[in-house]
C-alpha atoms as a PDB file:
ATOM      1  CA  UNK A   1       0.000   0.000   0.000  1.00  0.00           C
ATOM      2  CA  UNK A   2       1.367   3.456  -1.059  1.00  0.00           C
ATOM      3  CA  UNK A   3       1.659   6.559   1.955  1.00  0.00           C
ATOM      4  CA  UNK A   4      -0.304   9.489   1.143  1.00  0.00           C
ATOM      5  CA  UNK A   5       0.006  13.165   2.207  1.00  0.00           C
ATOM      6  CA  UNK A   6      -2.518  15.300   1.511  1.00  0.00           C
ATOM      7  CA  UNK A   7      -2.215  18.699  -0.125  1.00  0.00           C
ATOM      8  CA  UNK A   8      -4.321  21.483   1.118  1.00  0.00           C
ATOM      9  CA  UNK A   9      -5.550  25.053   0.370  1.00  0.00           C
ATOM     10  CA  UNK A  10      -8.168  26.449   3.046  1.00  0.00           C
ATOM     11  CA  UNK A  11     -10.319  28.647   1.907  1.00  0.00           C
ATOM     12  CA  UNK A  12     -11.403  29.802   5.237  1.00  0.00           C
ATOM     13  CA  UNK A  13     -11.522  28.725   9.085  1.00  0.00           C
ATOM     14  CA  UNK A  14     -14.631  26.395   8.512  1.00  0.00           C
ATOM     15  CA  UNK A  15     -12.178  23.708   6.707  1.00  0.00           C
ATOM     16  CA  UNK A  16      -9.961  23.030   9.929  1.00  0.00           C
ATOM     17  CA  UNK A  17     -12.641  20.068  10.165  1.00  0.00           C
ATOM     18  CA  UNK A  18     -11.245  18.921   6.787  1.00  0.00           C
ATOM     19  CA  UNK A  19      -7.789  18.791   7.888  1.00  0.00           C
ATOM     20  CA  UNK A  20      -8.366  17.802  11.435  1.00  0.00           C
ATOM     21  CA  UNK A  21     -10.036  14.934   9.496  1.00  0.00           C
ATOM     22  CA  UNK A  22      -7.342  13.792   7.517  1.00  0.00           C
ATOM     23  CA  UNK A  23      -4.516  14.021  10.488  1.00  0.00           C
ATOM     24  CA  UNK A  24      -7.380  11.726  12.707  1.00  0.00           C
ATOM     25  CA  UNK A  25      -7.069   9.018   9.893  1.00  0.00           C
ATOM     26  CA  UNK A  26      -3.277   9.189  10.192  1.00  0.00           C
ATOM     27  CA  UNK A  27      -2.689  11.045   6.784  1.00  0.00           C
ATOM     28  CA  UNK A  28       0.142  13.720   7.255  1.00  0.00           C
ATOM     29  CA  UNK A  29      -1.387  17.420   5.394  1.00  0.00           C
ATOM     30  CA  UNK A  30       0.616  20.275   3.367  1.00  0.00           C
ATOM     31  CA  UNK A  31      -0.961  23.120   4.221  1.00  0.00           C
ATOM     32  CA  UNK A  32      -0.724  26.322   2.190  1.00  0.00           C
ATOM     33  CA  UNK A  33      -2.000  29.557   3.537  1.00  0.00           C
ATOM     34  CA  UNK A  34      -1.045  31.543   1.262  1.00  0.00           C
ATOM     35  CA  UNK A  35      -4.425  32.721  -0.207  1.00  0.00           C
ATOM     36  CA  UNK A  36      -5.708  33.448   3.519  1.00  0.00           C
ATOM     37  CA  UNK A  37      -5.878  36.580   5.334  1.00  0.00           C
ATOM     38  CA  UNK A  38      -3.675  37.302   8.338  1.00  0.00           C
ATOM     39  CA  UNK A  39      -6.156  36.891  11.251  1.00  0.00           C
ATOM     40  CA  UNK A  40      -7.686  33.945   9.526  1.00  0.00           C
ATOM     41  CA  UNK A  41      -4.754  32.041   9.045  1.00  0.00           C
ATOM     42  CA  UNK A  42      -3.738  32.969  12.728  1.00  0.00           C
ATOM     43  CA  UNK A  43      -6.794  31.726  13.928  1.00  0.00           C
ATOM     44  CA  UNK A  44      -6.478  27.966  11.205  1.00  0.00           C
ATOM     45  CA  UNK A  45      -3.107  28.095  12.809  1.00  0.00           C
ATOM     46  CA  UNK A  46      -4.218  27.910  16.515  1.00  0.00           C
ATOM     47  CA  UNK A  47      -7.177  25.756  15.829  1.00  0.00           C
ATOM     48  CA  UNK A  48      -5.058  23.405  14.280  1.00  0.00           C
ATOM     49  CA  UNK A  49      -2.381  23.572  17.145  1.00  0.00           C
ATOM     50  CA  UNK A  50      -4.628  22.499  19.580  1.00  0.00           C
ATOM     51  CA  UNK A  51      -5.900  19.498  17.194  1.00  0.00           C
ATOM     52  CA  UNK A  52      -2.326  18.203  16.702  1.00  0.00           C
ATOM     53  CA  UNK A  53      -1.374  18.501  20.536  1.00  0.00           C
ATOM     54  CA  UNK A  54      -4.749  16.610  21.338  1.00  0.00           C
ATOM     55  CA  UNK A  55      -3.806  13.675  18.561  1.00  0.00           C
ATOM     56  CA  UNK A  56      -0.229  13.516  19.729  1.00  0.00           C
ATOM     57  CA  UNK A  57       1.114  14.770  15.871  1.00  0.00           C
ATOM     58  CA  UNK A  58       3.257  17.647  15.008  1.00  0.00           C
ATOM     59  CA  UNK A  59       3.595  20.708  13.068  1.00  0.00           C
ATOM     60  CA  UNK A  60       6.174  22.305  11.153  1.00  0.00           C
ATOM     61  CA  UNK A  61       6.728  25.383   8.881  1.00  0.00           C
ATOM     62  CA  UNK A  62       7.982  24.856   4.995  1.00  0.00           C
ATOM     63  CA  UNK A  63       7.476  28.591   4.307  1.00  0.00           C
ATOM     64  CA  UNK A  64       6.061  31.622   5.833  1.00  0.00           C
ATOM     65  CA  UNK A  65       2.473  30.150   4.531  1.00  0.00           C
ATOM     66  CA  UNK A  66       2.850  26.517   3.898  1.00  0.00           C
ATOM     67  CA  UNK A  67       3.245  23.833   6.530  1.00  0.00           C
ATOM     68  CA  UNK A  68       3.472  20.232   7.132  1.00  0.00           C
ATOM     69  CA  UNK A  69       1.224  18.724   9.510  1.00  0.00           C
ATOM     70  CA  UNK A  70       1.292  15.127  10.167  1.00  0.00           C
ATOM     71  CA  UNK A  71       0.266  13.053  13.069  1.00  0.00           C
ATOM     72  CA  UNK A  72       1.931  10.485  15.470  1.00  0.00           C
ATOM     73  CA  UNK A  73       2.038   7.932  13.428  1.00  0.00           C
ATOM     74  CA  UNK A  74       4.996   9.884  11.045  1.00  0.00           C
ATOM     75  CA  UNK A  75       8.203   9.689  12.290  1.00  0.00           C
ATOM     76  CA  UNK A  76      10.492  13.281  11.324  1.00  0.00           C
ATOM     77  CA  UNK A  77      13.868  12.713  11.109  1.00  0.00           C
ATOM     78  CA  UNK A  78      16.038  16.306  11.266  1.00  0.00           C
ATOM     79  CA  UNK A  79      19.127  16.923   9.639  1.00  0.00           C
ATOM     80  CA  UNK A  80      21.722  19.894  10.556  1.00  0.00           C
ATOM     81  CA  UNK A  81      21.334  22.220   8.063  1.00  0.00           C
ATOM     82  CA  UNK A  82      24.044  24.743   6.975  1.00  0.00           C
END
């Protein structure tokens, strides 16, 4: 069976449920915000912050708008970077 990662635009703070969703069933989410306001991506942000420290996953920033989200079930491995 091939992994899957989602790819995701929100168009507004009514489709955390979407991604919240998607994390539950153990698939990690790219998330770009790039589209969104300021407030409402602070507020997808924060939603979404709580959801992943409730399921145990993590977050982490690609760019200034796009994000990886995955949860506990995805294992990160960091390298030192330059």
């Amino acid at each position: 069976m091939k992994a899957s990662i989602a790819v995701f635009k929100p168009s507004g703070y009514n489709d955390c449920t979407k991604i919240v969703d998607l994390l539950r069933d153990k698939t990690p989410v790219i998330m770009n915000l790039e589209l969104i306001d300021d407030a409402s991506a602070i507020k997808i942000l924060d939603f979404l912050t709580g959801a992943l420290f409730a399921l145990n996953g993590g977050m982490d920033a690609i760019t200034q708008d796009c994000f990886f989200l995955y949860p506990d079930s995805i294992e990160i491995k960091r390298f030192p970077g330059k």
